[in-house]
N, C-alpha and C. Protein backbone atom coordinates (compact mmCIF):
# COMPACT_ATOMS: atom_id res chain seq x y z
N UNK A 1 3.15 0.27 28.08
CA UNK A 1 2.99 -0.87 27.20
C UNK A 1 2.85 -0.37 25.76
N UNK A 2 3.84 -0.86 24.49
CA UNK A 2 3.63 -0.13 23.30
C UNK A 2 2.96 -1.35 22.54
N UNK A 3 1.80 -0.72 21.75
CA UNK A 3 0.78 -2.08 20.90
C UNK A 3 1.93 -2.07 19.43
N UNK A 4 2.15 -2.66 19.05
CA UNK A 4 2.74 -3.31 17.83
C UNK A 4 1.90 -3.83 17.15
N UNK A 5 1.06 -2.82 16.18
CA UNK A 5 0.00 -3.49 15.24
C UNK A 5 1.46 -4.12 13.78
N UNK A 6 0.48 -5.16 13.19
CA UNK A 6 0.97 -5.90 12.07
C UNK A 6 1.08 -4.77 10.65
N UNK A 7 2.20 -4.45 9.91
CA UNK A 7 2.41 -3.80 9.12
C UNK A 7 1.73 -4.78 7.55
N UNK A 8 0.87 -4.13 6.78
CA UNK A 8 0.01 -5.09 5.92
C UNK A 8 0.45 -3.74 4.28
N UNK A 9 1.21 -4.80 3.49
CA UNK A 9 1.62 -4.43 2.30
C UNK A 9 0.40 -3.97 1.36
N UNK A 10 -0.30 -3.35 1.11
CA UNK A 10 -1.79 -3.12 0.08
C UNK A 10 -0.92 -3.29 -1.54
N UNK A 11 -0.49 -4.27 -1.66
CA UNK A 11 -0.09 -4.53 -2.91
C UNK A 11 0.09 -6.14 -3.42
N UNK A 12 0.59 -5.91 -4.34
CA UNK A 12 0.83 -7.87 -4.79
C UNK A 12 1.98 -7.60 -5.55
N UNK A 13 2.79 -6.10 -5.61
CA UNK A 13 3.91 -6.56 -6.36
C UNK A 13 4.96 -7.13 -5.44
N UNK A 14 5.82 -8.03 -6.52
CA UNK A 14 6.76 -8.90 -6.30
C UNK A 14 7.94 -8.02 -5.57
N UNK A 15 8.43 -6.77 -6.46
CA UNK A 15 9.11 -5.73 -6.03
C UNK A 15 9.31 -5.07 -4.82
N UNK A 16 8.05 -4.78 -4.47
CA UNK A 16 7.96 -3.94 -3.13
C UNK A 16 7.86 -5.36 -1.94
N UNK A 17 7.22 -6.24 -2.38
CA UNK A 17 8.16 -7.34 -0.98
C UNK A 17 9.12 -8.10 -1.18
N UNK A 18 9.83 -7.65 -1.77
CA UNK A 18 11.32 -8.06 -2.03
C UNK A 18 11.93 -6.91 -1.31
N UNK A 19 11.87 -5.89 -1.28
CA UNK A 19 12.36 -4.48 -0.46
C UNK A 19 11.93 -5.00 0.96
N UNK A 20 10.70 -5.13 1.36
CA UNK A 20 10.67 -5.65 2.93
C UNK A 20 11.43 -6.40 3.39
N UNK A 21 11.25 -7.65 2.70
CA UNK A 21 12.09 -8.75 2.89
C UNK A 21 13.50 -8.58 3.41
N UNK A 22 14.34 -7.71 1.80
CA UNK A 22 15.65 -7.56 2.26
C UNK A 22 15.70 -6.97 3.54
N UNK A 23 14.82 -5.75 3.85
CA UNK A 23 15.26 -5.02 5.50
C UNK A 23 14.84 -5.63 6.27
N UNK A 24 14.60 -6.62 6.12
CA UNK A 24 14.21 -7.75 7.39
C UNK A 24 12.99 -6.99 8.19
N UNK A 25 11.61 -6.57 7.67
CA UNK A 25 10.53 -6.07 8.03
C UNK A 25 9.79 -7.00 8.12
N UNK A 26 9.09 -7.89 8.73
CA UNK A 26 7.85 -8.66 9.15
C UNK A 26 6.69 -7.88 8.58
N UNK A 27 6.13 -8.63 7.68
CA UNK A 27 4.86 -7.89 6.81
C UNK A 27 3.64 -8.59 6.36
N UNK A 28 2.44 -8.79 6.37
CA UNK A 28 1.76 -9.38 5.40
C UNK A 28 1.01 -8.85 4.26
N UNK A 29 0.97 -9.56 3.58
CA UNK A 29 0.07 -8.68 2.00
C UNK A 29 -1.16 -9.09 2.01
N UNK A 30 -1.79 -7.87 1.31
CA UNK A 30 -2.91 -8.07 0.99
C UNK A 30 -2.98 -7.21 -0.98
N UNK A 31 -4.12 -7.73 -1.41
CA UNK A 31 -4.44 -6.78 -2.31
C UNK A 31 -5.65 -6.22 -2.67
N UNK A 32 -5.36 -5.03 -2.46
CA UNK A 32 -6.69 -3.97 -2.46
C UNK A 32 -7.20 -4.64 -3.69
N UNK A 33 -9.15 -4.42 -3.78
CA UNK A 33 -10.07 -3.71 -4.20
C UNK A 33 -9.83 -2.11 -5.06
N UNK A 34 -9.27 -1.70 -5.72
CA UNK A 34 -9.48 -0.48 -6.30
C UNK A 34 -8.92 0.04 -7.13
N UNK A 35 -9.56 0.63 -8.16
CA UNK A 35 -9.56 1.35 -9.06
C UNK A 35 -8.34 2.61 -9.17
N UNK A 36 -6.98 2.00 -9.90
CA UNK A 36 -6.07 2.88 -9.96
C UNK A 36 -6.06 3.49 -11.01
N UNK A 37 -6.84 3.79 -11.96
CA UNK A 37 -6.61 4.07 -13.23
C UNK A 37 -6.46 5.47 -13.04
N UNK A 38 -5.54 6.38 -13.68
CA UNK A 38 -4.96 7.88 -13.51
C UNK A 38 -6.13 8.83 -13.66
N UNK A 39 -5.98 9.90 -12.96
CA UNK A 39 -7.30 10.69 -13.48
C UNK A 39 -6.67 11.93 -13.93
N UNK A 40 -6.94 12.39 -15.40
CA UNK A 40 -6.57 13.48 -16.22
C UNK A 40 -6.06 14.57 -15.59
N UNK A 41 -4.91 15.21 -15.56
CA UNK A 41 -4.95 16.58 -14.61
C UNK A 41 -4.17 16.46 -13.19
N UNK A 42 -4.41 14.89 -12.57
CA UNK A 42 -3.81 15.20 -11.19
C UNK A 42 -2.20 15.29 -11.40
N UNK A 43 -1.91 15.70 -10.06
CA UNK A 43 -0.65 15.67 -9.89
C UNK A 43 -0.20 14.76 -9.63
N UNK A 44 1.18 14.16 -9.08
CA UNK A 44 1.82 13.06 -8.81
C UNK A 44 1.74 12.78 -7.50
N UNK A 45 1.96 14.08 -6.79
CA UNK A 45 1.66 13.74 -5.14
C UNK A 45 0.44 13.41 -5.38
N UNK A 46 -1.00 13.80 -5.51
CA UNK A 46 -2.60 14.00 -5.21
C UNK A 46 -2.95 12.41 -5.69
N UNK A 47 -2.05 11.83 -7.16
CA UNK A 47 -2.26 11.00 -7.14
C UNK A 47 -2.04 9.74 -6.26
N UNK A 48 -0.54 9.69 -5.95
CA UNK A 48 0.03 9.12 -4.38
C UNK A 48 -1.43 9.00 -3.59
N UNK A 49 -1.50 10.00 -2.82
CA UNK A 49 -2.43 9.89 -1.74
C UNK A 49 -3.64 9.62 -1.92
N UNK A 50 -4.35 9.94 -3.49
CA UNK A 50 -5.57 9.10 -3.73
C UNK A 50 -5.49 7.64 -3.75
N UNK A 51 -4.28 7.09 -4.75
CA UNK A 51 -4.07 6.08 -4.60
C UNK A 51 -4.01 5.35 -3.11
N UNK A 52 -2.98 6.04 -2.12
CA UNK A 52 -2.62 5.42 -0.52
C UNK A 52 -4.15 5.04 0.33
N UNK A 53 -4.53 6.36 -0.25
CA UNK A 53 -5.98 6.47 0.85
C UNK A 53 -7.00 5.35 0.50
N UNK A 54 -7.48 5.34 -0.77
CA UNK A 54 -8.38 4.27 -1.83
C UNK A 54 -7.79 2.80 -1.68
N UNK A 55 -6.57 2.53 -1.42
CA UNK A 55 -6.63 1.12 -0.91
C UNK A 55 -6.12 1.14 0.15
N UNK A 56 -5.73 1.83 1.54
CA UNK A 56 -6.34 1.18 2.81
C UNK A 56 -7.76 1.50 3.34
N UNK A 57 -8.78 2.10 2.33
CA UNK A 57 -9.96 1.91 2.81
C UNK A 57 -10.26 0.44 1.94
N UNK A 58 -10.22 0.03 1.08
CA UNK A 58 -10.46 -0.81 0.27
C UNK A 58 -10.11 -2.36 1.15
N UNK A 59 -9.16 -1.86 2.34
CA UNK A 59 -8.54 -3.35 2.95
C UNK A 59 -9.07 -3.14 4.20
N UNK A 60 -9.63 -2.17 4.71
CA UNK A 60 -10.23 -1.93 6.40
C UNK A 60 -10.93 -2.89 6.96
């Protein structure tokens, strides 16, 4: 038996569910709680994944 949890957008841009949409992905949105403001020094990946990580804890 495979569980099929619900795929949940952590955003409110217009953009990125317009991309779901077109691939015909079943999605719902939400929008994080959190503090994206850049922090001096990081990198682009470190930022990515602070960012990824900081709002699906922000939506748990």
């Amino acid at each position: 038996m495979e569980l099929k949890l619900p795929l949940v957008l952590g955003s409110s841009s217009v953009f990125r569910c317009g991309q779901l949409r077109r691939l015909g992905i079943d999605f719902h949105t939400a929008s994080p709680d959190f503090d994206e403001t850049p922090i001096s020094g990081e990198h682009a990946g470190e930022t990515a994944l602070r960012l990824a990580e900081g709002k699906a804890r922000s939506l748990a």
